[in-house]
C-alpha atoms as a PDB file:
ATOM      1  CA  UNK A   1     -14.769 -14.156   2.732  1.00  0.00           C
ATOM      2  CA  UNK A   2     -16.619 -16.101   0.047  1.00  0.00           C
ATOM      3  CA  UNK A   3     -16.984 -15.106  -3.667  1.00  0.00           C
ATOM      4  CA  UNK A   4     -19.647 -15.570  -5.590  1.00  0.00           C
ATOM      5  CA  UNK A   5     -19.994 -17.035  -9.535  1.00  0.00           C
ATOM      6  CA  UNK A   6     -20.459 -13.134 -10.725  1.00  0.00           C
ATOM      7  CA  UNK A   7     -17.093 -12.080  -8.845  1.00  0.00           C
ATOM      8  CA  UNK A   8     -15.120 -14.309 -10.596  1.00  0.00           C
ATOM      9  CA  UNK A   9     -16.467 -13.666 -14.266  1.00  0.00           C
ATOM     10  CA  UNK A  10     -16.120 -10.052 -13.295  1.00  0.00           C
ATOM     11  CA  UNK A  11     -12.422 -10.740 -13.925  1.00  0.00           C
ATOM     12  CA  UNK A  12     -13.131 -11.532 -18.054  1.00  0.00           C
ATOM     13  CA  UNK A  13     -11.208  -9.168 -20.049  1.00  0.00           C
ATOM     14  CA  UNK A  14     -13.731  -6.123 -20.830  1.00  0.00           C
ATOM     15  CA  UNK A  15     -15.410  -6.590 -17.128  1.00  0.00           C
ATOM     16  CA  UNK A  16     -15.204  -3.755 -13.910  1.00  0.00           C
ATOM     17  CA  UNK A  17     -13.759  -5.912 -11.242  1.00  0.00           C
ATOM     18  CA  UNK A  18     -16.184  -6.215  -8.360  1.00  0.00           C
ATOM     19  CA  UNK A  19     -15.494  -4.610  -4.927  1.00  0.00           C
ATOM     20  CA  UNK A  20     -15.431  -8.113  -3.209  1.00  0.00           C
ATOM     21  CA  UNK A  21     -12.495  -9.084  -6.019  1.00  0.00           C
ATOM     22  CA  UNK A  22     -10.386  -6.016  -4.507  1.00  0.00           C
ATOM     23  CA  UNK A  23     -11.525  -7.095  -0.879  1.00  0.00           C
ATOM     24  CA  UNK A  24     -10.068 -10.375  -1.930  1.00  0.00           C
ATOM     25  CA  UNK A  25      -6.923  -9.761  -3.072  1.00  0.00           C
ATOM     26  CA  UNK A  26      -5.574  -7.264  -0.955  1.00  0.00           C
ATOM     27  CA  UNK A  27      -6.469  -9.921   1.799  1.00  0.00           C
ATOM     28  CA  UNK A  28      -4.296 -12.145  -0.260  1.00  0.00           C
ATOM     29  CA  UNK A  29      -1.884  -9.923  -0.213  1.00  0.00           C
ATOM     30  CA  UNK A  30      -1.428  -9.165   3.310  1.00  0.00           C
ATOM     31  CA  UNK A  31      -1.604 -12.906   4.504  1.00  0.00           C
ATOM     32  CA  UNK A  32       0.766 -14.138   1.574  1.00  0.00           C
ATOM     33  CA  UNK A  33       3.461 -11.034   2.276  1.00  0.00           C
ATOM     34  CA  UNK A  34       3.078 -10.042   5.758  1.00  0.00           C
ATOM     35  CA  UNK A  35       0.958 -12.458   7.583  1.00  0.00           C
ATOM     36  CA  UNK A  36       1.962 -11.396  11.345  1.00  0.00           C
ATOM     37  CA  UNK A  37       3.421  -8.059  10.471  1.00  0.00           C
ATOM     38  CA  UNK A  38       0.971  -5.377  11.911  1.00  0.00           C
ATOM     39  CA  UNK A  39       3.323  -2.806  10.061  1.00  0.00           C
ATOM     40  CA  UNK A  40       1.387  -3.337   6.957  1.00  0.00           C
ATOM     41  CA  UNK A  41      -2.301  -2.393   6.054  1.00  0.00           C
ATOM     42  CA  UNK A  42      -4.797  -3.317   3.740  1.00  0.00           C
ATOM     43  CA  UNK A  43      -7.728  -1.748   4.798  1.00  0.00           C
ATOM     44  CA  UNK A  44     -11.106  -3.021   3.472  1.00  0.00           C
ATOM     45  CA  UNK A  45     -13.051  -1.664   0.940  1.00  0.00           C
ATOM     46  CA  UNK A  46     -15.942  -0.811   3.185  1.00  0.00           C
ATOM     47  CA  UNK A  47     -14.289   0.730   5.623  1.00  0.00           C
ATOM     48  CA  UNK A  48     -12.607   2.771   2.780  1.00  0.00           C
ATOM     49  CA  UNK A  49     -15.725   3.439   1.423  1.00  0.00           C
ATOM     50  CA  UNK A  50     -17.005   5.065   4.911  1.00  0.00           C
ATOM     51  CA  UNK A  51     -13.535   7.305   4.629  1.00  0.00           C
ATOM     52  CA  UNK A  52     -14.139   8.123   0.969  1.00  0.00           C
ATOM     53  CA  UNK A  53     -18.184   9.265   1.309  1.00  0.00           C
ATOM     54  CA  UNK A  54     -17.819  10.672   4.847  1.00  0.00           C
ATOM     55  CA  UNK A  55     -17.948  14.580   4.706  1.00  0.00           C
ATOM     56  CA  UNK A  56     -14.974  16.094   6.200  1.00  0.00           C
ATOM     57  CA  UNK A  57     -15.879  17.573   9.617  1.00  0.00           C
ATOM     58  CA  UNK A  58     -13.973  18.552  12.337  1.00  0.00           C
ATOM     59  CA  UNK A  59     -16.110  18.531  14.922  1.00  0.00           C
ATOM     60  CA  UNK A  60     -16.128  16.298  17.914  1.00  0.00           C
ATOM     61  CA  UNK A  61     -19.746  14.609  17.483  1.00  0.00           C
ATOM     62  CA  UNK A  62     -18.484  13.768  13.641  1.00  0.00           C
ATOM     63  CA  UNK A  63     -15.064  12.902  15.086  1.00  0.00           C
ATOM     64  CA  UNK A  64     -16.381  10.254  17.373  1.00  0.00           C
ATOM     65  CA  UNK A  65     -19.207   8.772  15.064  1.00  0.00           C
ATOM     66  CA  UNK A  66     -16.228   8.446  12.337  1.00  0.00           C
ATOM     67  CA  UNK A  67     -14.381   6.323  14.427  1.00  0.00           C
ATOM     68  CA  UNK A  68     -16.760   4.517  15.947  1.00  0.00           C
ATOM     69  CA  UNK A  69     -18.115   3.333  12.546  1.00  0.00           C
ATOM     70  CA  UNK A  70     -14.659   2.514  11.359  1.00  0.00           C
ATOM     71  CA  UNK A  71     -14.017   0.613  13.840  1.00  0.00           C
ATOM     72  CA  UNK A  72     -16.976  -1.370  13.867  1.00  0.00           C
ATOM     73  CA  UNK A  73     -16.178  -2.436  10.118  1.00  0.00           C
ATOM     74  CA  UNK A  74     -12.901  -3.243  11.582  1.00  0.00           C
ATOM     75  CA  UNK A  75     -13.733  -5.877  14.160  1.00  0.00           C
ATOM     76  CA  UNK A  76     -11.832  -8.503  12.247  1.00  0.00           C
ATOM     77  CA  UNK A  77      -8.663  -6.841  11.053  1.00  0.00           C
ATOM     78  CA  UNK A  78      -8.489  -4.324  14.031  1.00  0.00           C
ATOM     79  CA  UNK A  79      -6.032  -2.718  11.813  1.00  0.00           C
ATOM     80  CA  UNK A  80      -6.880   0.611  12.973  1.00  0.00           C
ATOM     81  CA  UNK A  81      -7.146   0.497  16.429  1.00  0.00           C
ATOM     82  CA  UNK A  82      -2.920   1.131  17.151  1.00  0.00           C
ATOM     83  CA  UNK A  83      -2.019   3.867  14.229  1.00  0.00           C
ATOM     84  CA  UNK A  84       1.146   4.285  15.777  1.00  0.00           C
ATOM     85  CA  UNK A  85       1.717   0.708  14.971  1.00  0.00           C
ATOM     86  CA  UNK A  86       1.127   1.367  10.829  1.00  0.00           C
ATOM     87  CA  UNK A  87       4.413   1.806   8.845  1.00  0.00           C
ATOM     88  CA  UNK A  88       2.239   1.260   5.189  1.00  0.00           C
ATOM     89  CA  UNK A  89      -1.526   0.996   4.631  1.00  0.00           C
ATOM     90  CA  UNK A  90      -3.044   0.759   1.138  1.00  0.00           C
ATOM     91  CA  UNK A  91      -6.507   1.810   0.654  1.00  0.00           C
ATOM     92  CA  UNK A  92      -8.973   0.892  -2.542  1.00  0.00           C
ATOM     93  CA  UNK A  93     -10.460   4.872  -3.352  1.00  0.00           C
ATOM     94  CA  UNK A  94     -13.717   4.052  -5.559  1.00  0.00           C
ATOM     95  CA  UNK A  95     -15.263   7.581  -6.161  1.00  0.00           C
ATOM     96  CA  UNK A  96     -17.003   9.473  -9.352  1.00  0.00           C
ATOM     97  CA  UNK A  97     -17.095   6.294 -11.336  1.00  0.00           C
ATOM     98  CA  UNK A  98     -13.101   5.327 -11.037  1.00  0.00           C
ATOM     99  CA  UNK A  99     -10.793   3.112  -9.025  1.00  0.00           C
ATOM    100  CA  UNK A 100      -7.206   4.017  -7.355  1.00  0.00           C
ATOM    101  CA  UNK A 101      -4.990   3.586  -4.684  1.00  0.00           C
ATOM    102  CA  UNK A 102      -4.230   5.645  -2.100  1.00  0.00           C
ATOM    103  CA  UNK A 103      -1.104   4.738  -0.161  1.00  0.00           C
ATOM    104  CA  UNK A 104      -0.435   5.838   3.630  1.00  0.00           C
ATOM    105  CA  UNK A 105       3.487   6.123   4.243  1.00  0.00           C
ATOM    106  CA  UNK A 106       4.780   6.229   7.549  1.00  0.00           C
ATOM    107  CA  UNK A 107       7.609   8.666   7.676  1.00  0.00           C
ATOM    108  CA  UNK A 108       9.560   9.733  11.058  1.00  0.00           C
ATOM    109  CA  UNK A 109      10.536  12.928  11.531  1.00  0.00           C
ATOM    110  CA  UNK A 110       8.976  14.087   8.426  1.00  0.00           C
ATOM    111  CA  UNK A 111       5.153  14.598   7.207  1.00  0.00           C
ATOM    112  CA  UNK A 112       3.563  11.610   6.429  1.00  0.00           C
ATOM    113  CA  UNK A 113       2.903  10.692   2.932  1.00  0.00           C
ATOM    114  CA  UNK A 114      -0.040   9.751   1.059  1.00  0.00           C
ATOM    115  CA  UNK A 115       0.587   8.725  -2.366  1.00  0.00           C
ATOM    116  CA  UNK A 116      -2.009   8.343  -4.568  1.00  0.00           C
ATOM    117  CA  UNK A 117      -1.876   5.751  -7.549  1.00  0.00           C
ATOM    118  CA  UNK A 118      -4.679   6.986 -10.563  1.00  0.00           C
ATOM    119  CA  UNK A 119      -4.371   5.122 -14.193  1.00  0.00           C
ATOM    120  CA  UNK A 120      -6.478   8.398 -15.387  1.00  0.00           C
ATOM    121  CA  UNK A 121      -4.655  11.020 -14.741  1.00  0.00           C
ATOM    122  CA  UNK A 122      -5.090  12.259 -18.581  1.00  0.00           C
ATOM    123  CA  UNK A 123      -8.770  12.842 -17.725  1.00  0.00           C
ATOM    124  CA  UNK A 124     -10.008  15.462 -15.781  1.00  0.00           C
ATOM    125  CA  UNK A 125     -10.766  13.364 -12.839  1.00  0.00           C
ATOM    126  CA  UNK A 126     -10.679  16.510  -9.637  1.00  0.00           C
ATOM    127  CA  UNK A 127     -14.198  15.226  -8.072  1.00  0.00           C
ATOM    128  CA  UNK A 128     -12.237  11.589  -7.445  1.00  0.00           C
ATOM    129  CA  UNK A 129      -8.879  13.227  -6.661  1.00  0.00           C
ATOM    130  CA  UNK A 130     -11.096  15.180  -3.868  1.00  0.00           C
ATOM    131  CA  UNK A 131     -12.289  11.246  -3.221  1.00  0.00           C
ATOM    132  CA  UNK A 132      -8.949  10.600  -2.217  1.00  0.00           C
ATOM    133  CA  UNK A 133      -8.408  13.965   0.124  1.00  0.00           C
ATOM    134  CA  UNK A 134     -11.591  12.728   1.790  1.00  0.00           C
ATOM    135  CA  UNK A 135     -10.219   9.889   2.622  1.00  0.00           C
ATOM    136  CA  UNK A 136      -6.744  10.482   3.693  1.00  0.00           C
ATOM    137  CA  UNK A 137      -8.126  13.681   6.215  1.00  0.00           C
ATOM    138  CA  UNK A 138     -11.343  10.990   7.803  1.00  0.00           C
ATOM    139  CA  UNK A 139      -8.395   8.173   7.904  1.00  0.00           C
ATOM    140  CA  UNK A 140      -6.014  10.912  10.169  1.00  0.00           C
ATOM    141  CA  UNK A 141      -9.126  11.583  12.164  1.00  0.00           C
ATOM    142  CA  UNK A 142      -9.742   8.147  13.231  1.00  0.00           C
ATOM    143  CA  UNK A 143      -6.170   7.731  13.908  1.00  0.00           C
ATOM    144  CA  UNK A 144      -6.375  10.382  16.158  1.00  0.00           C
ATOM    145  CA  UNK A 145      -9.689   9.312  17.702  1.00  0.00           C
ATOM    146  CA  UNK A 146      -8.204   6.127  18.422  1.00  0.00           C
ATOM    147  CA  UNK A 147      -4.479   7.379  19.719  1.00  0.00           C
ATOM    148  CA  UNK A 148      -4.861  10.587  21.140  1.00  0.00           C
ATOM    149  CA  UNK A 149      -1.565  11.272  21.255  1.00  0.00           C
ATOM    150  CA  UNK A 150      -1.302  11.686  17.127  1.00  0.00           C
ATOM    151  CA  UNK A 151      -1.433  15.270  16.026  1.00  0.00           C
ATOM    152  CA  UNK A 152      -2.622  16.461  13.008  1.00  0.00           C
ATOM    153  CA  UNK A 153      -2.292  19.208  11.020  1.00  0.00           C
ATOM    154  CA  UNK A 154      -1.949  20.715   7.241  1.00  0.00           C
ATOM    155  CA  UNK A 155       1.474  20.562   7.879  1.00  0.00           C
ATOM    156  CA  UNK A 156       1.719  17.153   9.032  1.00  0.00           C
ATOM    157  CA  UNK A 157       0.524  15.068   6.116  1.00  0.00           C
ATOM    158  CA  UNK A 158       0.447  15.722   2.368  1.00  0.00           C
ATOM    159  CA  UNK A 159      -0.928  13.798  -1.552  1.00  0.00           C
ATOM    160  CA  UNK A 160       1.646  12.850  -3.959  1.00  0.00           C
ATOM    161  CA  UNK A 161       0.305  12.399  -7.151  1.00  0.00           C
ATOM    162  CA  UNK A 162       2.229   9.676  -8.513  1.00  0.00           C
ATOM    163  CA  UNK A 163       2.967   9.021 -12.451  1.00  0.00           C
ATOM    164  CA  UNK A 164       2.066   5.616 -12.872  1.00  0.00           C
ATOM    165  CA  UNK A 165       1.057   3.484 -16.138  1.00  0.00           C
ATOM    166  CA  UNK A 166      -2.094   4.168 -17.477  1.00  0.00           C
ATOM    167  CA  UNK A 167      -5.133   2.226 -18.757  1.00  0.00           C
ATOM    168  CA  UNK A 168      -6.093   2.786 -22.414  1.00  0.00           C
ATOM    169  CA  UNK A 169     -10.207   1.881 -21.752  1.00  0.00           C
ATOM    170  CA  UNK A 170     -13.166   2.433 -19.247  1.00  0.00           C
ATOM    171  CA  UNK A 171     -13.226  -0.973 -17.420  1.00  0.00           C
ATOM    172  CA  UNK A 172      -9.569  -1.364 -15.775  1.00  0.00           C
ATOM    173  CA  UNK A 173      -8.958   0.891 -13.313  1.00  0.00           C
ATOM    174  CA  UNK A 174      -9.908  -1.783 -10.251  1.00  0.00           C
ATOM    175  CA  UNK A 175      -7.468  -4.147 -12.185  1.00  0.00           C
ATOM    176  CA  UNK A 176      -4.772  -1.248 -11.625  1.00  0.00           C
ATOM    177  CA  UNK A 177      -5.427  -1.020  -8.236  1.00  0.00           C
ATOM    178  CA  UNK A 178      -4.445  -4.597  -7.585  1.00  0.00           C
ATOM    179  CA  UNK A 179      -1.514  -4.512  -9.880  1.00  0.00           C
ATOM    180  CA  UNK A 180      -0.393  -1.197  -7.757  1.00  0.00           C
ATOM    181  CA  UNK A 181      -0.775  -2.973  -5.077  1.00  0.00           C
ATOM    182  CA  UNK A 182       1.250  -6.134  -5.884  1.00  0.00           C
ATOM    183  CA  UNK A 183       4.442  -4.095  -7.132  1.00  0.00           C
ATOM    184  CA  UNK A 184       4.444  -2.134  -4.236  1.00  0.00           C
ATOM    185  CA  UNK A 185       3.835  -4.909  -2.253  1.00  0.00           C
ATOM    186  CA  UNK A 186       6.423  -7.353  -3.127  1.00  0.00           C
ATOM    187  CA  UNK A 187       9.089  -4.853  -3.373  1.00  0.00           C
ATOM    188  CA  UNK A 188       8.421  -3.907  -0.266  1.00  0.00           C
ATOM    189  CA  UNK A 189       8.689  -7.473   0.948  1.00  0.00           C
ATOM    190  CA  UNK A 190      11.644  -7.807  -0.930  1.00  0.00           C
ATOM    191  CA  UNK A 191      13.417  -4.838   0.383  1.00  0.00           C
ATOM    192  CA  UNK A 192      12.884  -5.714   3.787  1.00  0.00           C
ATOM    193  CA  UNK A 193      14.471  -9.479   3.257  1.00  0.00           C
ATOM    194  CA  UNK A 194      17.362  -7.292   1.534  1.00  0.00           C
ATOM    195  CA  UNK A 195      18.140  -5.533   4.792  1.00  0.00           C
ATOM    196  CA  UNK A 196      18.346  -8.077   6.804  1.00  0.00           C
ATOM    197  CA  UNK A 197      20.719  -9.616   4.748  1.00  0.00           C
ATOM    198  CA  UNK A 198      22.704  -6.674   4.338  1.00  0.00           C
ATOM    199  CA  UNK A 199      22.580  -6.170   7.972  1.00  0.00           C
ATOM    200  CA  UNK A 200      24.189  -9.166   8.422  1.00  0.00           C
ATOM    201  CA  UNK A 201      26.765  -9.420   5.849  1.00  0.00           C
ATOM    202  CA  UNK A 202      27.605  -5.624   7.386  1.00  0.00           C
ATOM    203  CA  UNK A 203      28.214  -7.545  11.014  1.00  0.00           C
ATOM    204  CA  UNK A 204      29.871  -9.759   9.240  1.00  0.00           C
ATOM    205  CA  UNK A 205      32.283  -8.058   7.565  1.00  0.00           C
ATOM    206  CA  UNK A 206      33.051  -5.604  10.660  1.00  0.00           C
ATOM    207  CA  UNK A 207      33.796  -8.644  12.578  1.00  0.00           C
ATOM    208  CA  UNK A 208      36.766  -9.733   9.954  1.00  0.00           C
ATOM    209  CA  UNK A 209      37.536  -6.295   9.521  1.00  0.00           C
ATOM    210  CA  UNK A 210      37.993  -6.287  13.834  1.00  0.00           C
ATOM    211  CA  UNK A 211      39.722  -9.471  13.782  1.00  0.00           C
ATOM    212  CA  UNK A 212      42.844  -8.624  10.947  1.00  0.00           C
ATOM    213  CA  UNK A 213      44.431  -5.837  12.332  1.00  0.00           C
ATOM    214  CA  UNK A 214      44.739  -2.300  11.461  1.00  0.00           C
ATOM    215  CA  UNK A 215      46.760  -2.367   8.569  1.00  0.00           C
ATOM    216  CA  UNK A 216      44.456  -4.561   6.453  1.00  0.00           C
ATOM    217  CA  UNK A 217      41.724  -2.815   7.743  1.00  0.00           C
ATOM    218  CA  UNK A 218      43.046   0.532   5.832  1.00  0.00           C
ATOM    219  CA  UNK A 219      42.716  -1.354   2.267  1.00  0.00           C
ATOM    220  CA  UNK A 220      39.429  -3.274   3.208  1.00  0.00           C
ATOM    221  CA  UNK A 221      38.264   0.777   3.728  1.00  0.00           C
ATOM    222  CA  UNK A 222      39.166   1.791   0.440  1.00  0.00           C
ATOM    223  CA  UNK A 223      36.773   3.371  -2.171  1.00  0.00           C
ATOM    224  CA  UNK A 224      38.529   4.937  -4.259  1.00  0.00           C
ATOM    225  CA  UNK A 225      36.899   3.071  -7.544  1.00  0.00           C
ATOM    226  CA  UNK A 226      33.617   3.587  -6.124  1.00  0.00           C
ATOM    227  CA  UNK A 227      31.498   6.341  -8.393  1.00  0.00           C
ATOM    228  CA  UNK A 228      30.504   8.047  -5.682  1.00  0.00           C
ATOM    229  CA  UNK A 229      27.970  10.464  -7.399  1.00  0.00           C
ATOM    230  CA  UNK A 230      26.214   6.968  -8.440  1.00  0.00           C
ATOM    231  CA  UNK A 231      25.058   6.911  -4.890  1.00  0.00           C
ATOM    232  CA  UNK A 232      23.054  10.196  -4.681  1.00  0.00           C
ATOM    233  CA  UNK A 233      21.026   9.956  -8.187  1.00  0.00           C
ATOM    234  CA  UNK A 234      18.539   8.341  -6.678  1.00  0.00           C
ATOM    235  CA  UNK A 235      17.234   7.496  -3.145  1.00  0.00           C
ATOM    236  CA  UNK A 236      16.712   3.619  -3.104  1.00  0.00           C
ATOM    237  CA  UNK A 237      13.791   4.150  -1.049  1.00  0.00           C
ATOM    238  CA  UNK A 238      12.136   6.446  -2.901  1.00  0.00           C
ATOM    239  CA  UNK A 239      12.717   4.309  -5.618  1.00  0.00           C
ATOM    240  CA  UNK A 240      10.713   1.618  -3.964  1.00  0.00           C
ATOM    241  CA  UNK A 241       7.365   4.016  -4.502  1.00  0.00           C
ATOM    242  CA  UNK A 242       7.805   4.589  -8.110  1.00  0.00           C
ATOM    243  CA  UNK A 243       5.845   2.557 -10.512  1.00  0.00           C
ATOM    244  CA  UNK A 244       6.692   2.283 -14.478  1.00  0.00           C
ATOM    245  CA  UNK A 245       5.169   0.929 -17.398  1.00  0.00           C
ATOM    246  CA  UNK A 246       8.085  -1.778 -17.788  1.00  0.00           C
ATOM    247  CA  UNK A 247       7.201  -3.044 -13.845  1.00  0.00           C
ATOM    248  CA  UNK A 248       3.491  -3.547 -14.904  1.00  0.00           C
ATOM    249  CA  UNK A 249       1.802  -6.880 -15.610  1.00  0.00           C
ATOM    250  CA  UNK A 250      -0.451  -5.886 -18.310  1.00  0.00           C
ATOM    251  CA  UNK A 251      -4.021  -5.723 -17.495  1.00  0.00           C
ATOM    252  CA  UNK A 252      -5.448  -9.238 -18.723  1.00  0.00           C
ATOM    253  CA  UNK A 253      -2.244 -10.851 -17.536  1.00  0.00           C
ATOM    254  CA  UNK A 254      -3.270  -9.701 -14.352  1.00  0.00           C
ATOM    255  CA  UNK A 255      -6.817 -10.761 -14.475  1.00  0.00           C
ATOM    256  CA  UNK A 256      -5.546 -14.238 -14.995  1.00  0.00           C
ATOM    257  CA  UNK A 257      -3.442 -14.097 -11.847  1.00  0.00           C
ATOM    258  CA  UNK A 258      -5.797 -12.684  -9.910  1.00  0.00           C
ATOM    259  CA  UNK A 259      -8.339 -15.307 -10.924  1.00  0.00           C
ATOM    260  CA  UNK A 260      -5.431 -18.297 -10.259  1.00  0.00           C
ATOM    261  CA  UNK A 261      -5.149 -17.085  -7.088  1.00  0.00           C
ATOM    262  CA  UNK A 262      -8.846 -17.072  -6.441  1.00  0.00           C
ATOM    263  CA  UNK A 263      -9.087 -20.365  -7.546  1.00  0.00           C
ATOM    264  CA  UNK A 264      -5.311 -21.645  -5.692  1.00  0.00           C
ATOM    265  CA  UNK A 265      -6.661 -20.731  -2.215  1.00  0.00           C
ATOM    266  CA  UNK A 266     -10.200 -22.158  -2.757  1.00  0.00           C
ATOM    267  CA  UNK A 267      -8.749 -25.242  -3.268  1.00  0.00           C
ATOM    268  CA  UNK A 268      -5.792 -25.178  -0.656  1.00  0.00           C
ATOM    269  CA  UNK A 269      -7.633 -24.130   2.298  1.00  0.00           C
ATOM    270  CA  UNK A 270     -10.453 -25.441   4.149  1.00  0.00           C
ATOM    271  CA  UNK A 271     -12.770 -22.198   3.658  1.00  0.00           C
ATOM    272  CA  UNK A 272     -12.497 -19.036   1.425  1.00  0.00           C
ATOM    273  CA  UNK A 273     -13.825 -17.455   4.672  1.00  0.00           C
ATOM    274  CA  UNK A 274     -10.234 -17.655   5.773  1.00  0.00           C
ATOM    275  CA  UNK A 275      -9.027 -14.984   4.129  1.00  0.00           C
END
């Protein structure tokens, strides 16, 4: 996708970010942190416009018109066509004036999770928080349009509303979104090089453990100056969906970045189209 001259000064300190800035990024996102993993979603702003606007409607005419529009907006990403594939999916929610993020989290055996990500919580801000249930119930219904097989039901999703650092003025909220995004994104990059490192020092270690005998395996077993309540203050992975002011990059820090990355792959690929 191109950008045009407006886009980019859109990103000046003071400016709303532009929808095609968001569109941008998160496609910067997914092709810098998970290029060829279909496990992770950014879906495009259109197509999370159609989810946001779209009444809810349960019936089968509205079902299949839903999906078929969604998934004619998605005939370059086709990143809704296997739901059962999707582990994470972010979403752009741009509704009663505002920007957030809505965040779909896989979760087996358990309801699945949609956390939503709003730097206005301290204003009343229910008709864009209803935005965001619009969106989450028309994204289930297309999942299920498309995979038959997915049930839903009130019991089988639910919103978190996450606390989250807040802007102080009337123009940042699309900035947030992006700077959601990137935490979220790169942690959960990083977590996912972290296990497979852990999974192979743990092979590792089981294999010496196997090969010096019994006895030394006793004392390579033993815990005993482990704090052991440490372990269950806090689950790691829930840990990996909370954002605090301290992991933010302050919002015209993260104008410039966004804009250096504009500019980095305009220069370093043939087309901007590529992304």
């Amino acid at each position: 996708m191109t950008l045009s001259r407006d886009d980019i000064e859109a990103l000046r300190p003071g400016e709303w970010v532009t929808d095609d800035v968001i569109d941008f990024y998160f496609r910067y996102l997914k092709y810098k942190y998970f290029p060829d993993d279909k496990r992770y979603v950014y879906i495009p702003v259109t197509i999370a416009n159609l989810l946001t606007e779209r009444a809810v409607d349960s019936s089968k005419k509205h079902l299949e018109e839903l999906a078929s529009d969604a998934n004619a907006l998605d005939c370059e990403t086709q990143c809704l066509k296997k739901p059962k594939n999707i582990k994470v999916a972010f979403l752009p929610i741009f509704g009663d004036g505002h920007w957030s993020l809505l965040v779909y989290r896989y979760q087996k055996h358990k309801p699945q999770e949609f956390l939503h990500f709003n730097s206005y919580l301290s204003s009343t801000r229910e008709q864009h928080t209803q935005c965001a249930r619009n969106a989450l119930i028309n994204l289930l219904y297309v999942f299920r349009e498309n995979d038959p097989d997915m049930s839903i039901s009130k019991e089988s999703y639910q919103l978190v509303i996450k606390n989250c650092p807040q802007q102080n003025n009337g123009n940042d909220c699309g900035v947030f979104v992006c700077m959601y995004a990137y935490t979220l994104t790169s942690r959960l990059r990083k977590s996912g090089a972290d296990s497979k490192s852990k999974s192979i020092h743990s092979f590792v270690k089981r294999m010496s453990l196997v090969s010096s005998g019994s006895s030394q395996r006793s004392d390579e077993l033993s815990f005993s100056t482990k704090d052991r309540n440490k372990d269950h203050r806090a689950d790691p992975d829930e840990l990996l969906w909370k954002i605090k002011d301290k992991d933010a990059l302050p919002p015209d820090e993260m104008r410039r970045y966004i804009t250096k990355v504009i500019y980095h792959t305009t220069y370093t690929r043939s087309s901007s189209a590529s992304l």
